[in-house]
PDB file of N, CA and C in Angstrom:
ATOM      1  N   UNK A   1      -9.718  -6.519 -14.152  1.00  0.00           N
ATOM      2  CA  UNK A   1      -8.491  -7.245 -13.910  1.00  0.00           C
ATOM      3  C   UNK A   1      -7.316  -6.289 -14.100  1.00  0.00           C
ATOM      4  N   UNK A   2      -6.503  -6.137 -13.328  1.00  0.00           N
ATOM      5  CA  UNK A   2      -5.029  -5.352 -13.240  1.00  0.00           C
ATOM      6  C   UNK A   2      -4.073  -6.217 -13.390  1.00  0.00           C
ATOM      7  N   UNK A   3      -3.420  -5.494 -14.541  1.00  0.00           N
ATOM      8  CA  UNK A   3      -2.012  -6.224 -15.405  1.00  0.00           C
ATOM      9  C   UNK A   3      -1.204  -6.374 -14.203  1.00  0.00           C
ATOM     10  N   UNK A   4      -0.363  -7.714 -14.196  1.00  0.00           N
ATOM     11  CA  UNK A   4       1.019  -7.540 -13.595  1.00  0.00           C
ATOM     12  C   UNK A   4       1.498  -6.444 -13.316  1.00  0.00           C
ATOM     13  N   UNK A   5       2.010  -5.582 -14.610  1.00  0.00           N
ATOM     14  CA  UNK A   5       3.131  -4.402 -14.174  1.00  0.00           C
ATOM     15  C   UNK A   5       2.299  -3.558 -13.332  1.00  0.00           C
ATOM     16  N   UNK A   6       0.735  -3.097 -13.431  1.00  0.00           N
ATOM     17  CA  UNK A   6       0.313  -2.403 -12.598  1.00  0.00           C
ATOM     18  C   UNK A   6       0.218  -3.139 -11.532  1.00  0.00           C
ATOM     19  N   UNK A   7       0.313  -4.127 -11.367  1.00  0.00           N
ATOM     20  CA  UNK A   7       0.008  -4.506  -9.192  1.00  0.00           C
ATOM     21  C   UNK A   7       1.636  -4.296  -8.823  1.00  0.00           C
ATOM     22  N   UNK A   8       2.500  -4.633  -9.924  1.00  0.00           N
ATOM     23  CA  UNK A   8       4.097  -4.741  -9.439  1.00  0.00           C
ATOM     24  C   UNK A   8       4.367  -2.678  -9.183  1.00  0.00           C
ATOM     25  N   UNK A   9       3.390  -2.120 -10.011  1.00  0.00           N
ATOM     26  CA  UNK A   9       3.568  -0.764  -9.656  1.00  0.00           C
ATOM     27  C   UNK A   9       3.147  -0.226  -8.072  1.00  0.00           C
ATOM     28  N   UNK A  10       2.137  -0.804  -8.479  1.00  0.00           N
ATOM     29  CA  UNK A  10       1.149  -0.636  -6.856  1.00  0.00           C
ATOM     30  C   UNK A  10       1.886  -1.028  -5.638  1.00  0.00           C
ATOM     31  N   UNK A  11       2.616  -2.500  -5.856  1.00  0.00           N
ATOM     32  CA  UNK A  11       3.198  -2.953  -4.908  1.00  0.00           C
ATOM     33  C   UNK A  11       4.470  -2.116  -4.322  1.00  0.00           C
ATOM     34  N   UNK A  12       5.345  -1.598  -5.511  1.00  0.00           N
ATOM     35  CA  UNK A  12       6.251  -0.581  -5.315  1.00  0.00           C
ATOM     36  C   UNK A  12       5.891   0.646  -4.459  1.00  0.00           C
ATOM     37  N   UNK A  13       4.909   1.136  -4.738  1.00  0.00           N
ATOM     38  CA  UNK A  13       4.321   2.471  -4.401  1.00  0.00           C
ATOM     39  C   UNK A  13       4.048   2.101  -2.822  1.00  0.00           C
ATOM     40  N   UNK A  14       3.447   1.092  -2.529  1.00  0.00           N
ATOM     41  CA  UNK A  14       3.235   0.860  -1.343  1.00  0.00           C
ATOM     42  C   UNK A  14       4.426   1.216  -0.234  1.00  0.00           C
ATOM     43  N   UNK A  15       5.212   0.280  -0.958  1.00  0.00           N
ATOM     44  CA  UNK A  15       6.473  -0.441   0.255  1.00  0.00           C
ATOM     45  C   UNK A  15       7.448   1.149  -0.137  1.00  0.00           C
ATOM     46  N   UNK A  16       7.225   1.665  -0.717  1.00  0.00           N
ATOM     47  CA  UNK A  16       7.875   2.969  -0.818  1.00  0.00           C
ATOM     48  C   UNK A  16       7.309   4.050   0.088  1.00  0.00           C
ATOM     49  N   UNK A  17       5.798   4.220   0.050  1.00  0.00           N
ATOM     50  CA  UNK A  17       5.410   5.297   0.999  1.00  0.00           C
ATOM     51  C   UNK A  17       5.707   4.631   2.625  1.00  0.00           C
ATOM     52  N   UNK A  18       5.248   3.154   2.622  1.00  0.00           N
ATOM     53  CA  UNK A  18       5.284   2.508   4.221  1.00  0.00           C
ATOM     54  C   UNK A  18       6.798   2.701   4.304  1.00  0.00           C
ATOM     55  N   UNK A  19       8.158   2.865   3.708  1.00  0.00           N
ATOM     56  CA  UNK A  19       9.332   2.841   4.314  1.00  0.00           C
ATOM     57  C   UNK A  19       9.382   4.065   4.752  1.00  0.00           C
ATOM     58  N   UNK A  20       8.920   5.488   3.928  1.00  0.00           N
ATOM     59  CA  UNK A  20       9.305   6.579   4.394  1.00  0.00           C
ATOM     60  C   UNK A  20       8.496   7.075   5.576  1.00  0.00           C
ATOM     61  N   UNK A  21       7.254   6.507   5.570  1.00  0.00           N
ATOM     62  CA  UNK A  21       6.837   7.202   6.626  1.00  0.00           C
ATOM     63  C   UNK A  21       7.406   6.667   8.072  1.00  0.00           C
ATOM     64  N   UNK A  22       7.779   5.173   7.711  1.00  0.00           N
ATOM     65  CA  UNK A  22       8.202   4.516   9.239  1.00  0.00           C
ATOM     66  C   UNK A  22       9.933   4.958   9.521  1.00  0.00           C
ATOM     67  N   UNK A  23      10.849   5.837   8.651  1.00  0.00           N
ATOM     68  CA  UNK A  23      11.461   6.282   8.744  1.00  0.00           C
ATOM     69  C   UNK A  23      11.579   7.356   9.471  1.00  0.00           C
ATOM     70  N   UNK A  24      10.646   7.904   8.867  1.00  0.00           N
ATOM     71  CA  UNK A  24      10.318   9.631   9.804  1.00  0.00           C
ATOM     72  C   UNK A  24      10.046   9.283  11.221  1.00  0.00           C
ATOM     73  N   UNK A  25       8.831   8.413  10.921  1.00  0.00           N
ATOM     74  CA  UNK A  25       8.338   8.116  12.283  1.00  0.00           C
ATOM     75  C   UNK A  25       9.791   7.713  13.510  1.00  0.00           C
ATOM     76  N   UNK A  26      10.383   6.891  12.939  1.00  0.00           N
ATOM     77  CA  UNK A  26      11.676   6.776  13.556  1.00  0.00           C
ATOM     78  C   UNK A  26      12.618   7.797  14.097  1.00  0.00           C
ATOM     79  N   UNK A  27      12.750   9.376  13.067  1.00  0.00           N
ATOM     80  CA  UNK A  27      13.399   9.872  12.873  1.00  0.00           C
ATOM     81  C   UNK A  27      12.733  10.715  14.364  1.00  0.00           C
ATOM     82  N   UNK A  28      11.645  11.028  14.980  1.00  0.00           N
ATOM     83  CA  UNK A  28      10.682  11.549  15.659  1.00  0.00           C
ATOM     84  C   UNK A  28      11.321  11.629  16.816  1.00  0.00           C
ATOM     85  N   UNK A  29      12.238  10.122  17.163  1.00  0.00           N
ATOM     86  CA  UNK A  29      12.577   9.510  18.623  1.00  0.00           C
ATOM     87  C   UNK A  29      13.999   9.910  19.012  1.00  0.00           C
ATOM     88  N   UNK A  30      14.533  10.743  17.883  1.00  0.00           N
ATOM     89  CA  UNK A  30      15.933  11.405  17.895  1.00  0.00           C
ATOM     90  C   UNK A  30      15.644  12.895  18.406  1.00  0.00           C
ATOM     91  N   UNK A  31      16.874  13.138  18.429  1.00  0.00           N
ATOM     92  CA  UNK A  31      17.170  14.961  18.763  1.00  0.00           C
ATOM     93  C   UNK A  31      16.925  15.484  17.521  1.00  0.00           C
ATOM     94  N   UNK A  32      16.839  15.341  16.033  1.00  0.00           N
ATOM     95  CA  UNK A  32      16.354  15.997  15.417  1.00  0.00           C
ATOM     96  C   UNK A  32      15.035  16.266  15.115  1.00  0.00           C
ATOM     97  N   UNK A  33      14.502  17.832  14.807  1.00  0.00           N
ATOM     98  CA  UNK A  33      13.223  18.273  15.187  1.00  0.00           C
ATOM     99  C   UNK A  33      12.559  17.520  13.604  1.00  0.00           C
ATOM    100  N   UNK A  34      11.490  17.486  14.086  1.00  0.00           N
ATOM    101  CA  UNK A  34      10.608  16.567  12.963  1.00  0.00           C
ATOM    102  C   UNK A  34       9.255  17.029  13.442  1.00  0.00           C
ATOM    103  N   UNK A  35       8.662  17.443  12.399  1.00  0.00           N
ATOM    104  CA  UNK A  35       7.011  18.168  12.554  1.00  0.00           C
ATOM    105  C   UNK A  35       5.873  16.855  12.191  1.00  0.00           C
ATOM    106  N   UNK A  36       5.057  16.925  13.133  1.00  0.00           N
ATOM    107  CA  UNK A  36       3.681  16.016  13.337  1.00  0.00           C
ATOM    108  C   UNK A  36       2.990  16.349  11.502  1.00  0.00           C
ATOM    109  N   UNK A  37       2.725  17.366  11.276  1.00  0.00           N
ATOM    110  CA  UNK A  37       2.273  17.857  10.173  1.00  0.00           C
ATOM    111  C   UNK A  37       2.919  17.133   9.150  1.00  0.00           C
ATOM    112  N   UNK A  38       3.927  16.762   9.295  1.00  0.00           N
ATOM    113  CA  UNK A  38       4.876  15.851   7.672  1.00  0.00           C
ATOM    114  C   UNK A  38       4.728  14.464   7.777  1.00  0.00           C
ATOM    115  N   UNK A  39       4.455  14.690   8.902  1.00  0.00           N
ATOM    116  CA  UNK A  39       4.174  12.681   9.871  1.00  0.00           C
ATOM    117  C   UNK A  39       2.632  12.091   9.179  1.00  0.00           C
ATOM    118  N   UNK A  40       2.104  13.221   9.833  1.00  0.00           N
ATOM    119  CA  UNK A  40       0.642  13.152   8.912  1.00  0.00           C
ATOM    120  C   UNK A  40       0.678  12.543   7.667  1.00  0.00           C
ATOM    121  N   UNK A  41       1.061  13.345   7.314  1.00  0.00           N
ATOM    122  CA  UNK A  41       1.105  13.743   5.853  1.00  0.00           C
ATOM    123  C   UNK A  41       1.348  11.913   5.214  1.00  0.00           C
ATOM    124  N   UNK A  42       2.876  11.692   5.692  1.00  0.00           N
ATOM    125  CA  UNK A  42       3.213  10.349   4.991  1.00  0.00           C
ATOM    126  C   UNK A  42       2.074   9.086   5.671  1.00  0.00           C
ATOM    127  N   UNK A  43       1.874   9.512   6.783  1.00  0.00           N
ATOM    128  CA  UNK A  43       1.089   8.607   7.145  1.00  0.00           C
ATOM    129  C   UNK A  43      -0.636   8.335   6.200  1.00  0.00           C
ATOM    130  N   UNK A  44      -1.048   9.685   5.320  1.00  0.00           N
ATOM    131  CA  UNK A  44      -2.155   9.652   5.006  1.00  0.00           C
ATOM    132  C   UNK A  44      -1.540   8.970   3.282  1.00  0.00           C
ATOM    133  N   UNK A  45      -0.354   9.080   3.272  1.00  0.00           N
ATOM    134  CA  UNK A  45       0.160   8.713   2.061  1.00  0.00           C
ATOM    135  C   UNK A  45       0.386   7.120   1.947  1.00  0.00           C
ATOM    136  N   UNK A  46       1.169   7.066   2.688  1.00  0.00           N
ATOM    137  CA  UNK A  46       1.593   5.487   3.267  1.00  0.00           C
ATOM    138  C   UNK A  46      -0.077   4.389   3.316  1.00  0.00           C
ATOM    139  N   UNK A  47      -1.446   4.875   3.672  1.00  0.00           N
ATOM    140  CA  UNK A  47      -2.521   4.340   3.767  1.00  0.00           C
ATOM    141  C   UNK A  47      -3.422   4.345   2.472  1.00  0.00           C
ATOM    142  N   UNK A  48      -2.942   5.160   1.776  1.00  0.00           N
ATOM    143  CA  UNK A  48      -3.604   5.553   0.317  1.00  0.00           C
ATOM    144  C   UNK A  48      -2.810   4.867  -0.361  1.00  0.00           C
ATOM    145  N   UNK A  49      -1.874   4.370  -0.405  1.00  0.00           N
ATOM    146  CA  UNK A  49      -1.111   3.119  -1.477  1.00  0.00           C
ATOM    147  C   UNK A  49      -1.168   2.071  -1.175  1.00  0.00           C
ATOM    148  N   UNK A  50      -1.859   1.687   0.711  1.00  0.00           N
ATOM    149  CA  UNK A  50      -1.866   0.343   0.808  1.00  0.00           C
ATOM    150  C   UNK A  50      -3.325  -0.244  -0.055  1.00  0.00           C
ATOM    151  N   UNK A  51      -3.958   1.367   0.760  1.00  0.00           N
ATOM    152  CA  UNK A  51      -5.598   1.111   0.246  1.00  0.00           C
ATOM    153  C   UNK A  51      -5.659   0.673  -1.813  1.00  0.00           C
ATOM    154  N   UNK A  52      -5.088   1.389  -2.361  1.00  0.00           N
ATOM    155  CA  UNK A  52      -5.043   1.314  -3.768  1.00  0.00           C
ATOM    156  C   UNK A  52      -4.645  -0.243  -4.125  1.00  0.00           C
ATOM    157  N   UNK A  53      -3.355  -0.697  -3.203  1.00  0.00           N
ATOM    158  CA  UNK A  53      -2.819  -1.872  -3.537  1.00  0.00           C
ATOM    159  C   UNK A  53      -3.671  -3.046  -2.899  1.00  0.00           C
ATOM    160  N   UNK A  54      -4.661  -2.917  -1.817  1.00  0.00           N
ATOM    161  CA  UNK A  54      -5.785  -3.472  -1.538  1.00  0.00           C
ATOM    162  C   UNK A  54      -6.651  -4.027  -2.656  1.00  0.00           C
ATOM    163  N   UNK A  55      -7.204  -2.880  -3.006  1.00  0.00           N
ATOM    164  CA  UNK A  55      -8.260  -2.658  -3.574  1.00  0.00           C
ATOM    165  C   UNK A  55      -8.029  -3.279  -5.145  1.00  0.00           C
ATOM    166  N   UNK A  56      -6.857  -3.099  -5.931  1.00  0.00           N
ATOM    167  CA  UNK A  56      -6.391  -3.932  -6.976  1.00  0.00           C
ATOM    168  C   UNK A  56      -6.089  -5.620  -6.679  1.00  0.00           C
ATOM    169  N   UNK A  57      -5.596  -6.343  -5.516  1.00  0.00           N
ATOM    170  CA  UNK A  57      -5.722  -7.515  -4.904  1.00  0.00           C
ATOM    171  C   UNK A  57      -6.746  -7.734  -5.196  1.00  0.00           C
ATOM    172  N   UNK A  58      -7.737  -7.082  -4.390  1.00  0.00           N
ATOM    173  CA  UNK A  58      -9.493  -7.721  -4.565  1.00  0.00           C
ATOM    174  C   UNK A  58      -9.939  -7.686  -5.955  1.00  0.00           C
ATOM    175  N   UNK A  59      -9.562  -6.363  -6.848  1.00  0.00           N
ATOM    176  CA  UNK A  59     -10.065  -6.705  -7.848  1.00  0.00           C
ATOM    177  C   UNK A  59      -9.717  -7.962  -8.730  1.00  0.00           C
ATOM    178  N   UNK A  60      -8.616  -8.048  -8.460  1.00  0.00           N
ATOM    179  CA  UNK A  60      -7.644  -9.558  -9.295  1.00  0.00           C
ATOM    180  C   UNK A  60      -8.252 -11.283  -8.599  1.00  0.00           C
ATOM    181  N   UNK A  61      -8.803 -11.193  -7.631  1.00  0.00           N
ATOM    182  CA  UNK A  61      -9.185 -12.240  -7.071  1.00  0.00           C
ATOM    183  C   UNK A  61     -10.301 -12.776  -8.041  1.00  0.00           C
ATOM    184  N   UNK A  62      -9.697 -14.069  -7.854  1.00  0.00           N
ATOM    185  CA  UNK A  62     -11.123 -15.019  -8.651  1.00  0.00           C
ATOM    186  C   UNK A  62     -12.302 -15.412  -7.701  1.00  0.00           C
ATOM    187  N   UNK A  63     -13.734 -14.326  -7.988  1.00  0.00           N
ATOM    188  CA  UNK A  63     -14.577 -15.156  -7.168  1.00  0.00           C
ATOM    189  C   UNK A  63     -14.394 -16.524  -6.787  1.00  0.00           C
ATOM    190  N   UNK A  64     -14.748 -16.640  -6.170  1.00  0.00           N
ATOM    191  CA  UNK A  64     -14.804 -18.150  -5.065  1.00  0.00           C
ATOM    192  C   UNK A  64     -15.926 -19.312  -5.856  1.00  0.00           C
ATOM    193  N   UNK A  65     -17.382 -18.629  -5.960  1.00  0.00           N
ATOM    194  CA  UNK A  65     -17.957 -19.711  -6.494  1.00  0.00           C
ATOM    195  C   UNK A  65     -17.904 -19.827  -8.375  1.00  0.00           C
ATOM    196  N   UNK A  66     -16.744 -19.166  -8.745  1.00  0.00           N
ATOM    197  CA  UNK A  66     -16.481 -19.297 -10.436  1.00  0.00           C
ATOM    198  C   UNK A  66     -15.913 -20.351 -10.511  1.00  0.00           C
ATOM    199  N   UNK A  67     -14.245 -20.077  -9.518  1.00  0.00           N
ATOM    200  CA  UNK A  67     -13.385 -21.034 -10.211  1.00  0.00           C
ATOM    201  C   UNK A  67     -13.971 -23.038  -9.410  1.00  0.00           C
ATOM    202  N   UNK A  68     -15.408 -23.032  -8.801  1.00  0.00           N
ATOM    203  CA  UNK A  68     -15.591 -24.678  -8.692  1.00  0.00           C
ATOM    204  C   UNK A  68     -16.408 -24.775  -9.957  1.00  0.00           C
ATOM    205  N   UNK A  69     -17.341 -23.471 -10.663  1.00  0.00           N
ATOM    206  CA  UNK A  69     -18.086 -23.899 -11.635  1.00  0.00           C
ATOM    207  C   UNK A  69     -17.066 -24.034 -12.498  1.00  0.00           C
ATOM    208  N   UNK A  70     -16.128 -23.746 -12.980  1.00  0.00           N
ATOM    209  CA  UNK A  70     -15.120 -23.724 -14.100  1.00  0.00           C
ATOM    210  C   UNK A  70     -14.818 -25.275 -14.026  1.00  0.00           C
ATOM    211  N   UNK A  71     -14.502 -25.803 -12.636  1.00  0.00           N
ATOM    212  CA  UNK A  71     -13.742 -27.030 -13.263  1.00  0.00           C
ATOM    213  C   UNK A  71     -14.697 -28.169 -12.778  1.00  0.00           C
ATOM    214  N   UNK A  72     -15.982 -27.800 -12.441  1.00  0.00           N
ATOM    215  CA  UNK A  72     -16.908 -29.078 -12.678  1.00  0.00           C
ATOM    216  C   UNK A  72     -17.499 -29.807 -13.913  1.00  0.00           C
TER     217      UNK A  72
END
């Protein structure tokens, strides 16, 4: 089970790498030069904090067949 402050961390981390990379990505469609290699980069970053913040969701989930034995 993952504490609050760690999913509220996780959750941060997420929406922090997904803004910068969709920034850059943005930044791509301008006249300023912007390298594929840094694009990468946030993009492999941006997927590794969703994956982490995934993967803590699932762990926090209450199996399915616990919580009917709990309240039968």
């Amino acid at each position: 089970m993952i504490g609050l402050r760690r999913m509220e961390e996780l959750q941060a981390e997420a929406n922090y790498h997904r803004e910068r990379y969709q920034l850059y990505k943005a930044k791509t469609f301008g006249p300023s030069l912007t390298s594929t290699v840094r694009l990468g980069e946030l993009e492999r970053r941006c997927q590794g904090a969703d994956s982490r913040l995934r993967s803590a969701e699932r762990d926090n989930a209450e199996p399915t067949g616990l919580a009917e034995e709990l309240h039968d």
